[in-house]
N, C-alpha and C. Protein backbone atom coordinates (compact mmCIF):
# COMPACT_ATOMS: atom_id res chain seq x y z
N UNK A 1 -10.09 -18.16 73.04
CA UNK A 1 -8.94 -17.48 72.40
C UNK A 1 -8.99 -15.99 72.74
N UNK A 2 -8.05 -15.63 73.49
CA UNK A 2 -7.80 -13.60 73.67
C UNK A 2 -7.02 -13.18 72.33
N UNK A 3 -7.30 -11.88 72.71
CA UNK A 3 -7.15 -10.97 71.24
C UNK A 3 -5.19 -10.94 71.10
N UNK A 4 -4.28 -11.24 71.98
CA UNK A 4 -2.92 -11.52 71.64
C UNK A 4 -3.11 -12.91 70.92
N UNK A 5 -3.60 -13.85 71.19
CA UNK A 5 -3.46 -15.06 70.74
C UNK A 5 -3.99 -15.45 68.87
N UNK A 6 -5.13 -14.40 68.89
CA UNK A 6 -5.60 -14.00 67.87
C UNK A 6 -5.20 -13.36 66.79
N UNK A 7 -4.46 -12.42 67.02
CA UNK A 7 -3.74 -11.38 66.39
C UNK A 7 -2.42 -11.90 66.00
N UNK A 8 -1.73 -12.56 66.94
CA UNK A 8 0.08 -13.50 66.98
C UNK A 8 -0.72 -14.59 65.54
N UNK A 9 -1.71 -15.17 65.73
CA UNK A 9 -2.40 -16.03 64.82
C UNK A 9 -2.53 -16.05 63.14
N UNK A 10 -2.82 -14.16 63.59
CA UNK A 10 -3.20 -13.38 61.98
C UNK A 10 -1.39 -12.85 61.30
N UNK A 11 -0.98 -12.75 62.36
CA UNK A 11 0.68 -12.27 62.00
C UNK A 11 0.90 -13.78 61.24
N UNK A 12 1.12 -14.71 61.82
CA UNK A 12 1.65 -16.23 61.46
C UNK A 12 1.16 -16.42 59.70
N UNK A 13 -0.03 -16.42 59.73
CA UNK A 13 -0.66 -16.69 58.82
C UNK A 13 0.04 -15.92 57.29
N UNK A 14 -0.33 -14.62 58.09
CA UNK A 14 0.00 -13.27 56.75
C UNK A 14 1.84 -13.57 56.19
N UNK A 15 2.54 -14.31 57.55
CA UNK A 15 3.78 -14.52 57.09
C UNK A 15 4.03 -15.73 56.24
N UNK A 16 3.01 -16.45 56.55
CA UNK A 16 3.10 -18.03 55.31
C UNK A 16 2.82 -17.33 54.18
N UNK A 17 1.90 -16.58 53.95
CA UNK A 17 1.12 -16.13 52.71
C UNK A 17 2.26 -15.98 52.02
N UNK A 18 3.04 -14.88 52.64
CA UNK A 18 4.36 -13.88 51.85
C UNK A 18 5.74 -14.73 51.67
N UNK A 19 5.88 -15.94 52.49
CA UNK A 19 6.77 -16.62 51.94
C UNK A 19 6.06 -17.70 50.83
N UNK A 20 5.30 -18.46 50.88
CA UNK A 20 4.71 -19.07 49.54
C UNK A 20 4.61 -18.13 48.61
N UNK A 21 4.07 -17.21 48.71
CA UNK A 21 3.94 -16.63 47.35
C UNK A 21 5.45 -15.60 46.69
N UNK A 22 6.46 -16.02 47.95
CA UNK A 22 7.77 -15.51 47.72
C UNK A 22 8.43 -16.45 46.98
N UNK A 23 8.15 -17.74 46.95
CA UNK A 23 8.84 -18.71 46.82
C UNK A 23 8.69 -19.35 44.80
């Protein structure tokens, strides 16, 4: 895994967080 693939990974994640806990 390279550090774009990694990082696109940590974006994805942080955006589930903020819609579940939007929801």
């Amino acid at each position: 895994m390279n550090f774009k693939q990694l990082n696109y990974f940590l974006v994805v994640a942080e955006e589930g967080q903020i819609t579940s806990a939007a929801k």
